[in-house]
N, C-alpha and C. Protein backbone atom coordinates (compact mmCIF):
# COMPACT_ATOMS: atom_id res chain seq x y z
N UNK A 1 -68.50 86.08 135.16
CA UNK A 1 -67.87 86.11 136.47
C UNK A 1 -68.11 84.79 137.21
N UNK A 2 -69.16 84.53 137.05
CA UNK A 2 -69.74 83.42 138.02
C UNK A 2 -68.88 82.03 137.46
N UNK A 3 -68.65 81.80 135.92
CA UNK A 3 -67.69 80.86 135.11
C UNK A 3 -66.13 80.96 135.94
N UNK A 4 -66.28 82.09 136.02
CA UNK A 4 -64.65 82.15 136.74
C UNK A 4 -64.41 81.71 137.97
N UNK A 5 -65.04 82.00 138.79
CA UNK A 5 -65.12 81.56 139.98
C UNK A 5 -65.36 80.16 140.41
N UNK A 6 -66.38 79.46 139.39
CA UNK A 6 -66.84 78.27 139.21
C UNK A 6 -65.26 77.57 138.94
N UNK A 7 -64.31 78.26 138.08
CA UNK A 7 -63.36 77.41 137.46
C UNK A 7 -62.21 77.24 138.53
N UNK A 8 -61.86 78.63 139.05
CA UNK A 8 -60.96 78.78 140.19
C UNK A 8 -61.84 77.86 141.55
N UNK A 9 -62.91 77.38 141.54
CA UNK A 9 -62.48 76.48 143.14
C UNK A 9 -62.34 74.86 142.21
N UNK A 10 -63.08 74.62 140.88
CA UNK A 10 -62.72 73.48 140.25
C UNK A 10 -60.98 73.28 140.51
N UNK A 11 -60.31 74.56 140.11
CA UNK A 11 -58.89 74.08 139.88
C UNK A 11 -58.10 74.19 141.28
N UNK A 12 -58.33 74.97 142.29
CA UNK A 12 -58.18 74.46 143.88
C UNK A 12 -58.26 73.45 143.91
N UNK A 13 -59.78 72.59 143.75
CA UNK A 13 -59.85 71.46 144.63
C UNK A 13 -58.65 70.58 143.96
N UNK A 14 -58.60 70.61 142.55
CA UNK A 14 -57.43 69.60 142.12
C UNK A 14 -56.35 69.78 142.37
N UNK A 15 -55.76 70.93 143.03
CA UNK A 15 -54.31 71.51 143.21
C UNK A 15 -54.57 70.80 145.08
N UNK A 16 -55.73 70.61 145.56
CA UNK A 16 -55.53 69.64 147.07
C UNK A 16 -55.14 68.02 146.80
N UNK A 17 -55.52 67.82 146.03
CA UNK A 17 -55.82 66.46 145.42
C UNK A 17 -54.27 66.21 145.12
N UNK A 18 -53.91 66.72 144.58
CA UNK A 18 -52.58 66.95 143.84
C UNK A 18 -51.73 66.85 145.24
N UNK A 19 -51.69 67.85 145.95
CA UNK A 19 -51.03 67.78 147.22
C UNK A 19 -51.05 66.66 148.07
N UNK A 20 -51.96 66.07 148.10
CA UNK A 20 -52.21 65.10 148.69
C UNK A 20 -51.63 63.81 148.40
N UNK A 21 -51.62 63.53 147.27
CA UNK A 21 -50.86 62.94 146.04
C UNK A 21 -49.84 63.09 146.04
N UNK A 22 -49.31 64.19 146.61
CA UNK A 22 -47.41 64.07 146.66
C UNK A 22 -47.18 63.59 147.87
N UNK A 23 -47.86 64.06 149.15
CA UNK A 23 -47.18 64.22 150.00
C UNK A 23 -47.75 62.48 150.35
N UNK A 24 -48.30 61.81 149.35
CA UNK A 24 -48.65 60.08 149.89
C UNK A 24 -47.32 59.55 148.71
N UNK A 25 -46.71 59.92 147.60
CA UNK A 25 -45.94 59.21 147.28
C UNK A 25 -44.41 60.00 147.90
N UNK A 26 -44.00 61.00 148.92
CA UNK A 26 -43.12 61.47 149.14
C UNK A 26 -42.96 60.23 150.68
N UNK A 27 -44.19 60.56 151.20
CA UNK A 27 -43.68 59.24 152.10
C UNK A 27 -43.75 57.79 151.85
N UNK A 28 -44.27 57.45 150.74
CA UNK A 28 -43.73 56.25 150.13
C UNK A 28 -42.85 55.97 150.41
N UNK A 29 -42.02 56.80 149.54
CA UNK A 29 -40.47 56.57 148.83
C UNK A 29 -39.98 56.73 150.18
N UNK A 30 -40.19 58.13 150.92
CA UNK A 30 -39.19 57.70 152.58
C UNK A 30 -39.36 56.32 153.09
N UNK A 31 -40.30 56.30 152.67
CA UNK A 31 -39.98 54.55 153.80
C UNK A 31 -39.75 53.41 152.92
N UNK A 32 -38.90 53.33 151.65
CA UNK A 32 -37.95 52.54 150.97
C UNK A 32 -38.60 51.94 149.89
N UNK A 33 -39.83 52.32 149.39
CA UNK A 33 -40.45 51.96 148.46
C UNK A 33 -40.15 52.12 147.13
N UNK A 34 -39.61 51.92 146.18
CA UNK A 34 -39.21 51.99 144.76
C UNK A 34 -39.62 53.23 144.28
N UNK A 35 -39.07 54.06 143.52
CA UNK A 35 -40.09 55.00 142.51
C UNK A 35 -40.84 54.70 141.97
N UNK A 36 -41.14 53.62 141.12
CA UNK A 36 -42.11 53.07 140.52
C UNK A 36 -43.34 52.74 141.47
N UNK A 37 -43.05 52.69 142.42
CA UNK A 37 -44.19 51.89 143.09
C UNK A 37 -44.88 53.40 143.86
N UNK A 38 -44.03 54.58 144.38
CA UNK A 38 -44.37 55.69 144.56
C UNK A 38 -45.19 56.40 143.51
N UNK A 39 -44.50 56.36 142.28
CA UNK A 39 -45.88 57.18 140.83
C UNK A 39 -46.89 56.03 141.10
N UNK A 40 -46.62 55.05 141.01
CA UNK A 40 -47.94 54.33 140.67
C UNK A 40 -49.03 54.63 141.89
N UNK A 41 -48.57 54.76 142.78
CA UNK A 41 -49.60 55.40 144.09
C UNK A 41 -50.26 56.68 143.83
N UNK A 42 -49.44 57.72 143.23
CA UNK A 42 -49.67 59.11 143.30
C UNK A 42 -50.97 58.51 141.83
N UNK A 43 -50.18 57.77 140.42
CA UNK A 43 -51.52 57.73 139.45
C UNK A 43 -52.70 56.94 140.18
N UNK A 44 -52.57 56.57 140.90
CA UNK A 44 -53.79 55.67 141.25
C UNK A 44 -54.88 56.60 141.75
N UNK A 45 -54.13 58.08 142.98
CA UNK A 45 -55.15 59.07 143.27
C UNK A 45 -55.42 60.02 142.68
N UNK A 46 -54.72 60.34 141.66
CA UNK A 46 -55.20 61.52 140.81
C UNK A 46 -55.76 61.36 139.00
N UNK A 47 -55.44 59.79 138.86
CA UNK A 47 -54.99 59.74 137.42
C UNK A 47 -54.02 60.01 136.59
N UNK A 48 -54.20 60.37 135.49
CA UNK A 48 -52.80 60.82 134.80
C UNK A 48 -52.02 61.92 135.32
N UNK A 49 -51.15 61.51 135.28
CA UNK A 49 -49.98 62.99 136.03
C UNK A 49 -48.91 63.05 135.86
N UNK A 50 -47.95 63.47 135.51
CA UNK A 50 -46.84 63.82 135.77
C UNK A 50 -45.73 63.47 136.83
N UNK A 51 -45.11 62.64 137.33
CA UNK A 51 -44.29 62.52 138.79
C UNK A 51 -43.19 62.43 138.40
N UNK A 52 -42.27 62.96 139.54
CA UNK A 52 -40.84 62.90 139.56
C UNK A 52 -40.51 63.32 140.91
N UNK A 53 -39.27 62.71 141.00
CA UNK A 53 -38.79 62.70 142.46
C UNK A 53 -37.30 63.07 142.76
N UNK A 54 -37.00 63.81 143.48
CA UNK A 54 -35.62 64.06 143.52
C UNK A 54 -35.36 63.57 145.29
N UNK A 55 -33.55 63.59 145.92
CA UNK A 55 -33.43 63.62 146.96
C UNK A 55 -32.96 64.94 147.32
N UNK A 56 -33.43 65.89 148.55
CA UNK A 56 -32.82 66.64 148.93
C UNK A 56 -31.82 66.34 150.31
N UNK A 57 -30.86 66.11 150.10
CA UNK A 57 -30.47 65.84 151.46
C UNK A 57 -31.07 64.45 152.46
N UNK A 58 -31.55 65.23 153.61
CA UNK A 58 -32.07 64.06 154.28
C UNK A 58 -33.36 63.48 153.91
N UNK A 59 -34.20 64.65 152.71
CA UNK A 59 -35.55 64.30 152.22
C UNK A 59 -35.92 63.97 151.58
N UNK A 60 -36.54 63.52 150.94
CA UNK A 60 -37.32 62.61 149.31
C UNK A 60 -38.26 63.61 148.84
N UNK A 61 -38.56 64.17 148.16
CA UNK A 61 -39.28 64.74 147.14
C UNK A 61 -40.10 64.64 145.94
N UNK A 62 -41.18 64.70 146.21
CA UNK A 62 -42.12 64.26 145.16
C UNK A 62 -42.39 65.64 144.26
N UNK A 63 -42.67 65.52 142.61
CA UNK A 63 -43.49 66.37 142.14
C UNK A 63 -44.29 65.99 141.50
N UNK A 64 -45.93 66.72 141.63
CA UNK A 64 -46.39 66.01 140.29
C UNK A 64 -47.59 67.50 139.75
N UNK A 65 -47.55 67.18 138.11
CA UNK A 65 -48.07 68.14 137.37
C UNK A 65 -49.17 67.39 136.59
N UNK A 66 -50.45 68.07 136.64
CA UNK A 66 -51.45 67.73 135.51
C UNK A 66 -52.18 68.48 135.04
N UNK A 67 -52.74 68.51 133.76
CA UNK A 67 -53.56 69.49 133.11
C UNK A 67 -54.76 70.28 133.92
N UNK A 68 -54.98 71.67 133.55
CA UNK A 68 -56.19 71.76 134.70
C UNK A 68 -57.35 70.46 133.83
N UNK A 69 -58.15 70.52 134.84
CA UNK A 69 -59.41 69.67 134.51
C UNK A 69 -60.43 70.73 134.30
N UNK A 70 -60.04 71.94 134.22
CA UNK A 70 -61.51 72.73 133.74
C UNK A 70 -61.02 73.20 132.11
N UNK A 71 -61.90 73.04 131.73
CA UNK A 71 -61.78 72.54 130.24
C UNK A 71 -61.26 73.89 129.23
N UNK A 72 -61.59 75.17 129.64
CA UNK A 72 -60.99 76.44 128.67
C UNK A 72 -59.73 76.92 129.24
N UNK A 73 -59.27 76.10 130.83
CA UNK A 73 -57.59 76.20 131.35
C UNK A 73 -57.16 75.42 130.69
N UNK A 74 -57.50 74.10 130.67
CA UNK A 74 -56.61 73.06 129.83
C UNK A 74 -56.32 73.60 128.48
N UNK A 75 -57.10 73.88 127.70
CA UNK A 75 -57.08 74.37 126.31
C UNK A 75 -56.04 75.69 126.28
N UNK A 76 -55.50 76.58 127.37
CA UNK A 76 -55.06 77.31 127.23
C UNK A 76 -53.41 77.28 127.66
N UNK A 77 -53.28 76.14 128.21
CA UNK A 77 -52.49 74.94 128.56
C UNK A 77 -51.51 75.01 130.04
N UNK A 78 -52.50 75.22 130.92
CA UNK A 78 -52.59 75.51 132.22
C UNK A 78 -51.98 74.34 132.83
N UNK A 79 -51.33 74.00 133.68
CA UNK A 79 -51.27 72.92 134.35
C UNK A 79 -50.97 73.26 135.86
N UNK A 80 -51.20 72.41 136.87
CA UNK A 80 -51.88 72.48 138.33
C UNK A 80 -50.74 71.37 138.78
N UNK A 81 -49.65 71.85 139.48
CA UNK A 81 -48.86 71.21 140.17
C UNK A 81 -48.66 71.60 141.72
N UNK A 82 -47.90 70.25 142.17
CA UNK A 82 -47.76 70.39 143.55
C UNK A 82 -46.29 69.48 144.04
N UNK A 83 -45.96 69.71 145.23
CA UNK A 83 -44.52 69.33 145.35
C UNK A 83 -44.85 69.15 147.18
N UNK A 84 -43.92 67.65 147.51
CA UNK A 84 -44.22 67.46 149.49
C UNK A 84 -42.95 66.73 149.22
N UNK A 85 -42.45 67.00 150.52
CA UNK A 85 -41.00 66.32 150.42
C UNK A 85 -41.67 65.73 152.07
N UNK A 86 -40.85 64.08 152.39
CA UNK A 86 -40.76 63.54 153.35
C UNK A 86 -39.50 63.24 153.76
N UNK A 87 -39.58 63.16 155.08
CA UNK A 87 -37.62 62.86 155.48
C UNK A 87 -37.40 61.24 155.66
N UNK A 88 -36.27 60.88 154.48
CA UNK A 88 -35.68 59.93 154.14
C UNK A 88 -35.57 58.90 155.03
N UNK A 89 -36.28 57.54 155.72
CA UNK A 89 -36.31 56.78 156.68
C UNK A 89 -37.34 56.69 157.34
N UNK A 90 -38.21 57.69 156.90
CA UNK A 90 -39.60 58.03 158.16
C UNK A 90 -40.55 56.59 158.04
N UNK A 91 -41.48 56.91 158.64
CA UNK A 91 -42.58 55.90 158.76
C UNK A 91 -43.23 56.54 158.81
């Protein structure tokens, strides 16, 4: 029990991290920054990950997915994503 619990706030904290991570390359990209230069922000705070970006309308959209980091989720092939959209022009 205590493993489980241990694993579920491990994989929280990375699902904040993660969030955090989108919602810094979602306002990137709103404020005219390349995609490339948006993933490369999001890998810089989380490490390896997953990113992609779509436009909704007036908003920019980030996603990004990575393996859990607790080691018998990963193996079971868990992954911990998160998604922040910013509106297109912002600062």
């Amino acid at each position: 029990m205590l493993t489980f619990c241990l694993a579920a706030v491990q994989i929280v904290g990375q699902q904040v991290r993660l969030t955090d991570a989108a919602a810094d390359g979602a306002r990137s990209l709103a404020r005219g920054d390349p995609a490339a230069v948006a993933a490369q922000r999001v890998r810089h705070s989380v490490g390896a990950a997953s990113v992609s970006d779509a436009h909704d309308g007036e908003y920019v959209c980030v996603d990004v997915s990575q393996a859990a980091a607790f080691a018998p989720a990963r193996l079971v092939g868990i992954d911990v994503t998160a998604h922040s959209c910013a509106l297109a022009g912002g600062l």
